[in-house]
Protein backbone atom coordinates (compact mmCIF):
# COMPACT_ATOMS: atom_id res chain seq x y z
CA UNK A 1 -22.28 6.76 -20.74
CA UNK A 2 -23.86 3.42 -22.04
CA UNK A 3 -24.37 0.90 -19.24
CA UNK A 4 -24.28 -2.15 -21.23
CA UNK A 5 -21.52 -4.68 -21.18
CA UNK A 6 -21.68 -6.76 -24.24
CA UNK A 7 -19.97 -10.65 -23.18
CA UNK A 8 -18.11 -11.69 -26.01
CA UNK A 9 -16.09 -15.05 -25.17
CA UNK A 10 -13.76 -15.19 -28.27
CA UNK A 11 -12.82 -11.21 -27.82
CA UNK A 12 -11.94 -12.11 -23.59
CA UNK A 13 -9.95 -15.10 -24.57
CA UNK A 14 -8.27 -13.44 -26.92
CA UNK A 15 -7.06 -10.07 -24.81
CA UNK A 16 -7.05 -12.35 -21.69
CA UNK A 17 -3.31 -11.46 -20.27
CA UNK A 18 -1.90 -10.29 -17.07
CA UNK A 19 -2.17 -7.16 -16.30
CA UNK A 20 -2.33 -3.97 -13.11
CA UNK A 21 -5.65 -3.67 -11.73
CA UNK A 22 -5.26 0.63 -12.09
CA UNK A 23 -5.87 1.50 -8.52
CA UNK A 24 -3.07 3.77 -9.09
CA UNK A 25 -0.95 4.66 -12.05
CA UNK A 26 2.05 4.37 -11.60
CA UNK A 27 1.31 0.90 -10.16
CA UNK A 28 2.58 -0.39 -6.84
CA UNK A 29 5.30 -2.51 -9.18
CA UNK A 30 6.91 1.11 -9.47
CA UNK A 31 7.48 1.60 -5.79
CA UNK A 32 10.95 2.00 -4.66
CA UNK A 33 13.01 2.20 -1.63
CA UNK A 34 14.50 5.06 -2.51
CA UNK A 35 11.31 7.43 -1.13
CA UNK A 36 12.23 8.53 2.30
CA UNK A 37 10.43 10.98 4.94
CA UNK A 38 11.71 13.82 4.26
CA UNK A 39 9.91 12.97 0.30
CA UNK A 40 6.67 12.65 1.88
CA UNK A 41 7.13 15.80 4.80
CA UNK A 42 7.27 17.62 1.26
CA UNK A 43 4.43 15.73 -0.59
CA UNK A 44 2.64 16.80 3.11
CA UNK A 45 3.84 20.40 2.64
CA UNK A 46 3.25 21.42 -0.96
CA UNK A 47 -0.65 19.38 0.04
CA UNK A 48 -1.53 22.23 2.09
CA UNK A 49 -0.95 24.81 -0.20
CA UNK A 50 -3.59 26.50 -2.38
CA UNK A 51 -2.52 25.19 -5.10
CA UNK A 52 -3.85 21.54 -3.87
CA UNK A 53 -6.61 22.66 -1.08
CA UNK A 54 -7.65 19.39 -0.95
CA UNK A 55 -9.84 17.33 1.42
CA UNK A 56 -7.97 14.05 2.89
CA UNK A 57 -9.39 10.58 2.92
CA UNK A 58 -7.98 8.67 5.78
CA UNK A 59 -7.39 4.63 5.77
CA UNK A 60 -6.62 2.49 8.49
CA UNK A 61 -5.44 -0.97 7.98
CA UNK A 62 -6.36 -3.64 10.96
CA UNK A 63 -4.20 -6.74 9.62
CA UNK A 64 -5.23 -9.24 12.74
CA UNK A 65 -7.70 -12.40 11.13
CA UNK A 66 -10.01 -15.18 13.37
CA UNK A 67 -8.86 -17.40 10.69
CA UNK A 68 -6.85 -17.24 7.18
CA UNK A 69 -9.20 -17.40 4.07
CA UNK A 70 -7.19 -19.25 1.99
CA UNK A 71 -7.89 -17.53 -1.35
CA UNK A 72 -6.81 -14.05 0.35
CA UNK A 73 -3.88 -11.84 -1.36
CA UNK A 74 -4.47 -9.32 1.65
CA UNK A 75 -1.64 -8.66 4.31
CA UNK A 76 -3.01 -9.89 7.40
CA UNK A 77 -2.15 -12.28 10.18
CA UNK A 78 -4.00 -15.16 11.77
CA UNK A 79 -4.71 -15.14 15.46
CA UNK A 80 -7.06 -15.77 18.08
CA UNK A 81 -4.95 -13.53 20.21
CA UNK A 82 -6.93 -10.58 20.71
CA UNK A 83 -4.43 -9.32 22.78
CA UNK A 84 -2.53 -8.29 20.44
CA UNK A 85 -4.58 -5.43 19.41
CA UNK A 86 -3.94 -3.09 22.17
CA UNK A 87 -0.34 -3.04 21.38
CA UNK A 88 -0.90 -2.13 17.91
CA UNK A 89 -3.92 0.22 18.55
CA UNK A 90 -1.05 1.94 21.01
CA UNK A 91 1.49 2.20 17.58
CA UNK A 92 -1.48 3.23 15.04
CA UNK A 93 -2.24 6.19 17.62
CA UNK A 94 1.56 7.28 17.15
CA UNK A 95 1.64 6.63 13.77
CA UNK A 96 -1.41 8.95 13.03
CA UNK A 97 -0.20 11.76 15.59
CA UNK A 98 3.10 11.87 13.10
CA UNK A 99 0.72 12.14 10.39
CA UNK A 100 -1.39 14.62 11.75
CA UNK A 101 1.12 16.90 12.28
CA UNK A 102 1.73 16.85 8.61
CA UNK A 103 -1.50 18.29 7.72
CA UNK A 104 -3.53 21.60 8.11
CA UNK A 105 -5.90 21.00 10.55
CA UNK A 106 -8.40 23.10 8.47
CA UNK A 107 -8.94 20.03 6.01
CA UNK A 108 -11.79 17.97 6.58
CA UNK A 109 -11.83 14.17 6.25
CA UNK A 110 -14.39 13.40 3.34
CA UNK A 111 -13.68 9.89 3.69
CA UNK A 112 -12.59 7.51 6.22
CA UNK A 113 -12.07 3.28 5.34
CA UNK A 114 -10.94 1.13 8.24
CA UNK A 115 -9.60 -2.18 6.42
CA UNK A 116 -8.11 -5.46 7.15
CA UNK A 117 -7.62 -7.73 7.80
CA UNK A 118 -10.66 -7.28 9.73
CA UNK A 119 -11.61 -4.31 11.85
CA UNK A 120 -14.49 -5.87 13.52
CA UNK A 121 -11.61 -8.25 15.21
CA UNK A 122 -11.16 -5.21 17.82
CA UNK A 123 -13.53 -4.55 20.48
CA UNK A 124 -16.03 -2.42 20.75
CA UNK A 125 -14.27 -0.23 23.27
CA UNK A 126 -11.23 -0.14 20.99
CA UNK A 127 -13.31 0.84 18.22
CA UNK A 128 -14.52 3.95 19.75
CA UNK A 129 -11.47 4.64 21.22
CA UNK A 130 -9.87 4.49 17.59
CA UNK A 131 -12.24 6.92 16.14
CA UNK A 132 -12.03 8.84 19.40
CA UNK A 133 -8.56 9.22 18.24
CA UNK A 134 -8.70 10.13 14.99
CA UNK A 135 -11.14 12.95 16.08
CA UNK A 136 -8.64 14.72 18.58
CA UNK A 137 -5.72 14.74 15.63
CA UNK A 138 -8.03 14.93 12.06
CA UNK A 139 -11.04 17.20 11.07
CA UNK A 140 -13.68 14.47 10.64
CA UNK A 141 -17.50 15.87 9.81
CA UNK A 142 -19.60 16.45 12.46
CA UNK A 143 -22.42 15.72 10.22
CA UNK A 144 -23.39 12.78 8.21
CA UNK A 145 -22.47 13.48 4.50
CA UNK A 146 -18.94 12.09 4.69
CA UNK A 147 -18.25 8.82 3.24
CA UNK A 148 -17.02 6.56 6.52
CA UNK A 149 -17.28 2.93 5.85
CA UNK A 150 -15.89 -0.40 7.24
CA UNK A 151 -15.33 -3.59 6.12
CA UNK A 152 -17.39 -5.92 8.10
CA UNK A 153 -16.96 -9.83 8.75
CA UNK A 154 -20.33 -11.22 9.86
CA UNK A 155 -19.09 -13.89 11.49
CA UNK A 156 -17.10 -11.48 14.51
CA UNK A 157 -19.97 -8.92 14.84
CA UNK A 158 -23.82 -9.25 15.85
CA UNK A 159 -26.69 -6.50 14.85
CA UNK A 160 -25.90 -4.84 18.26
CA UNK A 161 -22.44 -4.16 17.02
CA UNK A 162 -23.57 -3.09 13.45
CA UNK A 163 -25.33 -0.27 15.83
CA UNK A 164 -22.76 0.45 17.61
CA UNK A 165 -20.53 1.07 14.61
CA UNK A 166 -23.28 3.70 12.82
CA UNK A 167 -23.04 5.63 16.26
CA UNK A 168 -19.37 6.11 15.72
CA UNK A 169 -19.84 7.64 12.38
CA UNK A 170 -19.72 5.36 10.18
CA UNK A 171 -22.24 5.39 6.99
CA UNK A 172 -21.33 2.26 4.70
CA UNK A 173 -20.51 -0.97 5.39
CA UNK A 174 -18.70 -3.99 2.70
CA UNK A 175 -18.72 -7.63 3.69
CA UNK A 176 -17.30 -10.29 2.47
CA UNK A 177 -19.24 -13.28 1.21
CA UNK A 178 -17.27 -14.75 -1.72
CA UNK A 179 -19.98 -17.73 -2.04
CA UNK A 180 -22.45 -19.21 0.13
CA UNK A 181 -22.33 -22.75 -1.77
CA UNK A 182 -21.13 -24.80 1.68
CA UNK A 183 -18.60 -26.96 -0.21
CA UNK A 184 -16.67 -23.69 -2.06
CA UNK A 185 -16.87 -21.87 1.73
CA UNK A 186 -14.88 -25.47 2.85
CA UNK A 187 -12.61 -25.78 0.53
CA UNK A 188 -11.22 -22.08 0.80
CA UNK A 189 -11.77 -21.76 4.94
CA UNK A 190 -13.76 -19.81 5.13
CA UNK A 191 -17.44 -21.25 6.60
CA UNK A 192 -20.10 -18.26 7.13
CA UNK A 193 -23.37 -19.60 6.95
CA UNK A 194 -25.99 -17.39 4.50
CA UNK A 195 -28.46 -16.59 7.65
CA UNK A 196 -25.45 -14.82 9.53
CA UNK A 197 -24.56 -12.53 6.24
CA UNK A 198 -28.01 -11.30 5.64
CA UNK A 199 -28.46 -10.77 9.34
CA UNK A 200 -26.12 -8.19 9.09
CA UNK A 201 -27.42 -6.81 6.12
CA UNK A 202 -30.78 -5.99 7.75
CA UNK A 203 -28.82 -4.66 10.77
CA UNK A 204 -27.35 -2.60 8.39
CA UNK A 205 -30.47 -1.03 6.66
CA UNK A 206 -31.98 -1.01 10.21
CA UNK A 207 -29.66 1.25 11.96
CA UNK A 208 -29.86 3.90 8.63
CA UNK A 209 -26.22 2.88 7.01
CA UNK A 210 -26.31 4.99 3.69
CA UNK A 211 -24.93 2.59 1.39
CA UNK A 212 -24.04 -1.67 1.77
CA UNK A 213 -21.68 -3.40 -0.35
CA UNK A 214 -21.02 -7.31 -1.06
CA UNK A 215 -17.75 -8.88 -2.08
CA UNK A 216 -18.18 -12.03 -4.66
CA UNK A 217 -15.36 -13.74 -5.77
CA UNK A 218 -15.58 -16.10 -9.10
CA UNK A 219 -13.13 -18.73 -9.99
CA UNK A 220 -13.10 -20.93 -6.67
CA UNK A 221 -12.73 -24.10 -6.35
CA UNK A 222 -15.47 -26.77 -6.50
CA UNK A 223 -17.99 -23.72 -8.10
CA UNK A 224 -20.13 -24.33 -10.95
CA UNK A 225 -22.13 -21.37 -13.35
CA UNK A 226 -25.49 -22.86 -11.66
CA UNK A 227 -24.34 -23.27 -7.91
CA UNK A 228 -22.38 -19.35 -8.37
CA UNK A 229 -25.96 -18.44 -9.76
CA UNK A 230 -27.50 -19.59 -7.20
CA UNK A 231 -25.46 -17.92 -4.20
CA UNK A 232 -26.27 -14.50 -6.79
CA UNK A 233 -30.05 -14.93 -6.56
CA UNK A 234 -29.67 -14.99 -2.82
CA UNK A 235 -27.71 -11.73 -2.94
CA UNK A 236 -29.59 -10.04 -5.59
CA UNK A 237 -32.80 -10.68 -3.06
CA UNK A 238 -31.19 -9.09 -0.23
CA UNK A 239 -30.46 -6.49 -2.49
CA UNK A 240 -27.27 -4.91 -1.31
CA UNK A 241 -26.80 -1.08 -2.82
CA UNK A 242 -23.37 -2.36 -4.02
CA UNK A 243 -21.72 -5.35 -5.45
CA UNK A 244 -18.06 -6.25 -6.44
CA UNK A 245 -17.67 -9.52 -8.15
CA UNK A 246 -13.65 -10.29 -8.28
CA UNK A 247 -11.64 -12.55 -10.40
CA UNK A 248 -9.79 -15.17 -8.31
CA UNK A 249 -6.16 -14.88 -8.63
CA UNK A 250 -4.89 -17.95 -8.06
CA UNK A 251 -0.75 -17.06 -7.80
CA UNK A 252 0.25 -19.48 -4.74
CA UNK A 253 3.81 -17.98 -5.24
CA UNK A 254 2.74 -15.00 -4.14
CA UNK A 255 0.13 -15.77 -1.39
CA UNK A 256 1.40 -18.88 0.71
CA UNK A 257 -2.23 -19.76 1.70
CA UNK A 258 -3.54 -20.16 -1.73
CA UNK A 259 -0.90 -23.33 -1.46
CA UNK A 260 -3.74 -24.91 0.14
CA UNK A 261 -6.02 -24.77 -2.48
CA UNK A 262 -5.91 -27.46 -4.75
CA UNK A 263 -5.08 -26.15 -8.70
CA UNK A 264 -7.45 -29.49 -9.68
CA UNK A 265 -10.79 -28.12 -7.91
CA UNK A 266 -10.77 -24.89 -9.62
CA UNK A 267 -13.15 -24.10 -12.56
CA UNK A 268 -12.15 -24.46 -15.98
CA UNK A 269 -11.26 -21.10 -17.96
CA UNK A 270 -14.42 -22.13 -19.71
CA UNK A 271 -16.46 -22.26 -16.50
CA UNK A 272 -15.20 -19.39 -15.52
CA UNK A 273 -15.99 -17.50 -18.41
CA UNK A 274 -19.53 -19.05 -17.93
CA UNK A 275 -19.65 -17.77 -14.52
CA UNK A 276 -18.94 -14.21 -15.72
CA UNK A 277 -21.64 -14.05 -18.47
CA UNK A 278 -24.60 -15.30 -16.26
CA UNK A 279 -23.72 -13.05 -13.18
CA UNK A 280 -23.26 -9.95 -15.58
CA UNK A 281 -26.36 -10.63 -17.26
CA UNK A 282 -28.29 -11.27 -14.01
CA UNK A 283 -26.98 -8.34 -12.15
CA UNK A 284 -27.83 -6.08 -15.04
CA UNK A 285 -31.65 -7.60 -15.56
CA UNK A 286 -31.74 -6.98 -11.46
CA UNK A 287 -31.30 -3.84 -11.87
CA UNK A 288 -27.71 -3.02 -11.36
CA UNK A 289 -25.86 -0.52 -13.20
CA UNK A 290 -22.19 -2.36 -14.38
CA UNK A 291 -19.94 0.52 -12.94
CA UNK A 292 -16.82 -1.05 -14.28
CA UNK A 293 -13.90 -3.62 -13.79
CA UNK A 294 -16.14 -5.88 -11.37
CA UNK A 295 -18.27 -3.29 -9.67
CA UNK A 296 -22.06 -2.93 -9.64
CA UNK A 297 -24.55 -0.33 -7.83
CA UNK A 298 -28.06 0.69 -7.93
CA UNK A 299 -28.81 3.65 -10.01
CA UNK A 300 -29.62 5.40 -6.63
CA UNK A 301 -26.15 4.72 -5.37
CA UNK A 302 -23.81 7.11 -4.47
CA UNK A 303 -21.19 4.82 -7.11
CA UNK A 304 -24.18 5.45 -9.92
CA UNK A 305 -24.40 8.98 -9.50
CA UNK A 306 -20.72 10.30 -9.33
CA UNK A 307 -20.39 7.96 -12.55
CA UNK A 308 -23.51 9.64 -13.89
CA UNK A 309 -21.80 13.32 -12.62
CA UNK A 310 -18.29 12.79 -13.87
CA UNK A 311 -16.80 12.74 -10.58
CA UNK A 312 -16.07 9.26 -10.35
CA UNK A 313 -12.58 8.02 -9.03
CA UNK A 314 -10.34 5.16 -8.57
CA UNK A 315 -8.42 4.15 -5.76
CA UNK A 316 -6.53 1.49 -3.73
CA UNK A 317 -9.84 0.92 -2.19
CA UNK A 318 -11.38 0.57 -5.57
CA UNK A 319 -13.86 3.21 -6.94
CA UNK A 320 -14.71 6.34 -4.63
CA UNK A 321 -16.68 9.11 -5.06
CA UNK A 322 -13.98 11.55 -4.55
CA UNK A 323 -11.59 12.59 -6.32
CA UNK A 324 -10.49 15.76 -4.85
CA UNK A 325 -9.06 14.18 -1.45
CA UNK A 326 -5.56 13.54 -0.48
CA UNK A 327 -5.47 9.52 0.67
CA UNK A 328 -3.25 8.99 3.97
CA UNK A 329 -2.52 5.63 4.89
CA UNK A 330 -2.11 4.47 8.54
CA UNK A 331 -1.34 0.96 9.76
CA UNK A 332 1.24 -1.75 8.53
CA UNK A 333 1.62 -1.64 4.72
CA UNK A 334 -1.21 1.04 4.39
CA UNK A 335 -0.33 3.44 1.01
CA UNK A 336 -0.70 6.54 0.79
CA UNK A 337 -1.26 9.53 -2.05
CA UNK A 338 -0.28 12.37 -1.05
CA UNK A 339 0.21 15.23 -3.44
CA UNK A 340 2.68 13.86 -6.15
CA UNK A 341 3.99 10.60 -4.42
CA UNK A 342 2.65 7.60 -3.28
CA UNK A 343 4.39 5.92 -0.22
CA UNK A 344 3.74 2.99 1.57
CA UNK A 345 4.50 1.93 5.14
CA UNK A 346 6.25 -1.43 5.91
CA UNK A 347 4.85 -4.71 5.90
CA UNK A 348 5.80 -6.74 8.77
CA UNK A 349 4.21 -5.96 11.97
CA UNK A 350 7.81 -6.29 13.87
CA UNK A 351 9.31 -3.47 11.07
CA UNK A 352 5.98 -1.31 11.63
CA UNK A 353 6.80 -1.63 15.66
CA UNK A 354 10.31 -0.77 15.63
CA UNK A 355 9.68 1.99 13.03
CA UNK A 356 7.37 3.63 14.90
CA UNK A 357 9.12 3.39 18.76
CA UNK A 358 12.02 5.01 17.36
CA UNK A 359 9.97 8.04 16.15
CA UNK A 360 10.33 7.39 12.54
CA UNK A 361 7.67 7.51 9.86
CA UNK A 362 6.87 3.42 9.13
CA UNK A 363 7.38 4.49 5.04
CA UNK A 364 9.49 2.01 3.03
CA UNK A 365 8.84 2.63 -0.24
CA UNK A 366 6.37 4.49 -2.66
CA UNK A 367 7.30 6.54 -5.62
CA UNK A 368 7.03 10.43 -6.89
CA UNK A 369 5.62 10.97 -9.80
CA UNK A 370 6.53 12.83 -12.88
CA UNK A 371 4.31 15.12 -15.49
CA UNK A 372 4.22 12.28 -17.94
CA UNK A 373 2.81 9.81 -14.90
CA UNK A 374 0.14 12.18 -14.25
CA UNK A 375 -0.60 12.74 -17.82
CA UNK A 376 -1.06 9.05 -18.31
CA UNK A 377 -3.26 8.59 -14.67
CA UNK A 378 -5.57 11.19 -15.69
CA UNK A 379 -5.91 9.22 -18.62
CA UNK A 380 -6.10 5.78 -17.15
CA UNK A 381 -8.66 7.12 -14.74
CA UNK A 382 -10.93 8.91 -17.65
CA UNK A 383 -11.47 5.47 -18.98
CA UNK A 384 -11.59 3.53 -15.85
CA UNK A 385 -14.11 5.58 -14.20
CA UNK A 386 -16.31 6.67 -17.51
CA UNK A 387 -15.51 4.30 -20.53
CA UNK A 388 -14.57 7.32 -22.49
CA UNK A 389 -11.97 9.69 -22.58
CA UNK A 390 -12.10 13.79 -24.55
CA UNK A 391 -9.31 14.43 -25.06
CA UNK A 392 -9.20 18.48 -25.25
CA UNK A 393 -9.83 18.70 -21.50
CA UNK A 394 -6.60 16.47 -21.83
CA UNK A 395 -4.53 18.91 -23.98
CA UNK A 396 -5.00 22.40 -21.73
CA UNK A 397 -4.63 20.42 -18.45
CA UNK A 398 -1.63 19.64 -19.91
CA UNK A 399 -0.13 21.58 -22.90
CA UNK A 400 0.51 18.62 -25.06
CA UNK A 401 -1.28 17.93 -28.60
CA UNK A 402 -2.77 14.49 -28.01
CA UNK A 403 -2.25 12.87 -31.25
CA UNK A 404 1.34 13.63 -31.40
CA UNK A 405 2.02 12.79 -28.30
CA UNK A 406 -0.05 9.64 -28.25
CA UNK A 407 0.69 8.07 -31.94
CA UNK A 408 2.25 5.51 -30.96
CA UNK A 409 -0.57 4.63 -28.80
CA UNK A 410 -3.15 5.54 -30.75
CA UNK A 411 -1.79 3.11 -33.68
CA UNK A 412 -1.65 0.31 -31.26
CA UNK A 413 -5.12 1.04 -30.10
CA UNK A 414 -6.35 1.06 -34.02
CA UNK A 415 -6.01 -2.87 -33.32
CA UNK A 416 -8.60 -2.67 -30.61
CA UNK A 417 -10.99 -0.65 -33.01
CA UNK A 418 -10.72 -3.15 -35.35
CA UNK A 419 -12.13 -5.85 -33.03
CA UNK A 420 -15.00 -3.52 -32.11
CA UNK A 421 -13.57 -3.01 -28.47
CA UNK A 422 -13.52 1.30 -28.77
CA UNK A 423 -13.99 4.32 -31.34
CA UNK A 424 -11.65 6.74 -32.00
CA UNK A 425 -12.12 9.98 -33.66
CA UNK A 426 -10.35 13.45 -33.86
CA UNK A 427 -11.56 14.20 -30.66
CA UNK A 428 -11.93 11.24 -28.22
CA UNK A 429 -11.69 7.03 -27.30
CA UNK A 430 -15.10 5.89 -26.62
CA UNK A 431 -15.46 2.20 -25.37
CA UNK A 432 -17.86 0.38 -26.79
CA UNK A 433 -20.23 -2.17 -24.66
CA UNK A 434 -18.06 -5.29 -25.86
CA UNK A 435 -14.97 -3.25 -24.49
CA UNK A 436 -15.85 -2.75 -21.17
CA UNK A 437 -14.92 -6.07 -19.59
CA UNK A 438 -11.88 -5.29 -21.07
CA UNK A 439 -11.45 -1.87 -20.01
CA UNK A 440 -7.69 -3.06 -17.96
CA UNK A 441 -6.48 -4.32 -21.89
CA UNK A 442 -7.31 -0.53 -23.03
CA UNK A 443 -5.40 0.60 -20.39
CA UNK A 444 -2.68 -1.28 -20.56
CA UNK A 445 -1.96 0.83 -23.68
CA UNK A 446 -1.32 4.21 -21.72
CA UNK A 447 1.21 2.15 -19.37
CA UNK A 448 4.81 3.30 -20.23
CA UNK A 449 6.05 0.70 -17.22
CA UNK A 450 4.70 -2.52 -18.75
CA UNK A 451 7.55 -3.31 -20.64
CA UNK A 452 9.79 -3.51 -17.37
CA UNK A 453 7.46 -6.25 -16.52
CA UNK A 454 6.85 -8.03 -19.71
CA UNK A 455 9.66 -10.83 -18.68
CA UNK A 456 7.95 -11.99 -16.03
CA UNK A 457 4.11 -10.65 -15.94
CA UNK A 458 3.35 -13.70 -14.37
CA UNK A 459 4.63 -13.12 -11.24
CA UNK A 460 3.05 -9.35 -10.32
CA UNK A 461 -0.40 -8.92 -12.08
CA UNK A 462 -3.55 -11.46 -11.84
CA UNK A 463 -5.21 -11.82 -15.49
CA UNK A 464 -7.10 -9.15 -16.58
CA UNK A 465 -10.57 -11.65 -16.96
């Protein structure tokens, strides 16, 4: 696939509009409560039958936080109480012996995310003990070929821990930096000084992790396009294997702590705009290869080559290499895909407790998909993952004729070929370079749920730029 990504203002201003993210299709706005355990003992069941035979990717989700980041949409809590993670180290362990039991034993765990929150808020001790765990009730590899990665705040771990963590398995590591300008760090509460980040970062390539990753985030308050460019020539010279550069959502009614963030110190939509032009083109002239959404990778990275391969995937993670794996989700409001459902455990740490000591799966919610949500996922994913999407591999997987069954669509998208944003022929969608930024607009096409939301799109989905 072409690698370019051609900025063109007046096309993003134009399709800018809320809009899922396509970490999962149907979309977490889907979920009901309706899904119970018995749903997902079945989703479990029919997993471990040939016709699946699929690895399993396991995620654990550490909500406890030093201190709240006040642009974060993630469900964690604020404390300096590290107390309280024995306690719910104690309910994760019976929450992934329930799990466990679900699954053959035979399947190996090609993947393995601990999220947050932030993991590195346990101890050491805890951490081993944790993956300890997991090896007694999952098959994790006893080599080092798996993908096992952990998101990693610099400022509550040292290099000595960054070794510790590669002798527990794990081969990847993602930080968050979001900007090192010292005013932007301020205003969103989040102060983590540029010597302690790259610190870790030679730690990191030190101690022989396989792939690193930096989080960006553009939009913040008090940023500029030349102070953002400046905190990107910093990262480009550390030279990270992976980058993800996200769109701030700012949706206060959402995410209390965004309240704190004043709506008058963020960037205009024309500064933002401004910021996304100059850090595409400099991450592209560094090297980078634009993976999609607001991902970038070296062409030797893992990302790069599954993209390059075909095997490219999308999950609530973000991209993976894997698509063939089963994702089980441990830990308060951790989501799962299991089979054909999605589920997703409860929220609040009190519901996750009381779930859990009465024996009960901590599920709340999720939803099981049909043939026409898989049909359209596939889809979603095709262009997601590889700009383009064939569609005869599209019509035996699943006995329809696309045209006919996609007319509607197809018309709508004639729109988007008029504006130079993809090309359609008798055989496939290709996006074109100028398309690519707005890959989430294309998609939005395939999604048979939008008009549930189209009331009040406000309120669930950031904007798509």
């Amino acid at each position: 696939m072409e690698q370019r990504a051609i900025f063109d203002a007046d096309l993003i201003r134009r399709y800018d509009t809320p809009g899922p993210r396509y970490t999962s299709y149907p979309t977490a706005a889907q979920f009901h409560e309706g899904i119970t355990a018995e749903d997902y003992r079945q989703w479990a069941e029919d997993s471990n039958t040939p016709e699946f035979g699929k690895k399993l990717s396991l995620y654990f989700h550490i909500p406890f936080c030093d201190t709240v980041c006040f642009f974060c949409g993630c469900n964690k809590i604020a404390t300096k109480d590290r107390g309280r993670n024995a306690p719910y180290l104690q309910h994760l362990y019976q929450d992934m012996q329930q799990q466990a039991q679900l699954f053959d034993s035979s399947r190996v765990v090609e993947q393995l995310h601990w999220g947050g929150g932030t993991p590195t808020f346990l101890g050491l001790d805890q951490m081993a003990e944790l993956m300890d765990t997991t090896r007694q009730q999952f098959s994790l590899r006893d080599d080092d070929l798996g993908e096992y990665s952990i998101e990693i705040d610099p400022r509550t771990t040292n290099p000595e821990g960054i070794a510790f963590l590669r002798q527990q398995g794990f081969n990847r590591i993602s930080m968050g930096v979001q900007d090192f300008n010292p005013e932007v760090q301020k205003a969103v509460n989040r102060i983590q000084p540029q010597e302690q980040t790259l610190e870790i970062l030679d730690a990191a390539r030190t101690y022989g992790y396989r792939s690193t990753n930096i989080d960006l985030i553009y939009g913040l308050p008090f940023q500029t396009p030349d102070s953002f460019k400046h905190t990107l020539e910093t990262i480009i010279t550390a030279s990270p294997d992976r980058l993800s550069i996200f769109n701030y959502a700012h949706m206060p009614h959402l995410f209390p702590p965004q309240r704190r963030i004043n709506d008058e110190d963020l960037p205009s939509p024309e500064q933002k705009l401004d910021i996304l032009e100059h850090t595409i083109e400099q991450l592209i002239q560094a090297g980078y290869v634009y993976i999609g959404m607001d991902h970038f990778a070296k062409p030797d990275d893992s990302l790069s080559i599954a993209q390059k391969n075909g095997t490219l995937h999308r999950n609530f993670q973000g991209y993976s290499t894997h698509a063939d794996c089963d994702l089980v989700g441990m830990g308060v409001s951790s989501i799962s895909k299991v089979a054909h459902g999605y589920s997703q455990n409860v929220k609040k740490l009190d519901d996750y407790y009381q779930r859990i000591n009465s024996g009960q799966q901590a599920l709340f919610r999720g939803v099981e998909t049909t043939h026409d949500d898989r049909l359209r996922c596939e889809i979603i994913m095709q262009l997601m993952c590889h700009s383009k999407l064939d569609f005869a591999p599209i019509e035996n997987a699943f006995n329809i004729t696309f045209g006919e069954y996609f007319s509607t669509e197809l018309t709508r998208l004639s729109d988007m070929q008029k504006d130079g944003l993809l090309q359609i022929d008798a055989s496939q969608i290709q996006v074109s370079p100028q398309g690519r930024l707005l890959m989430r607009n294309i998609c939005l096409i395939f999604d048979r749920y939008l008009k549930e939301h189209q009331q009040q799109p406000q309120t669930r989905f950031s904007r798509t730029i």
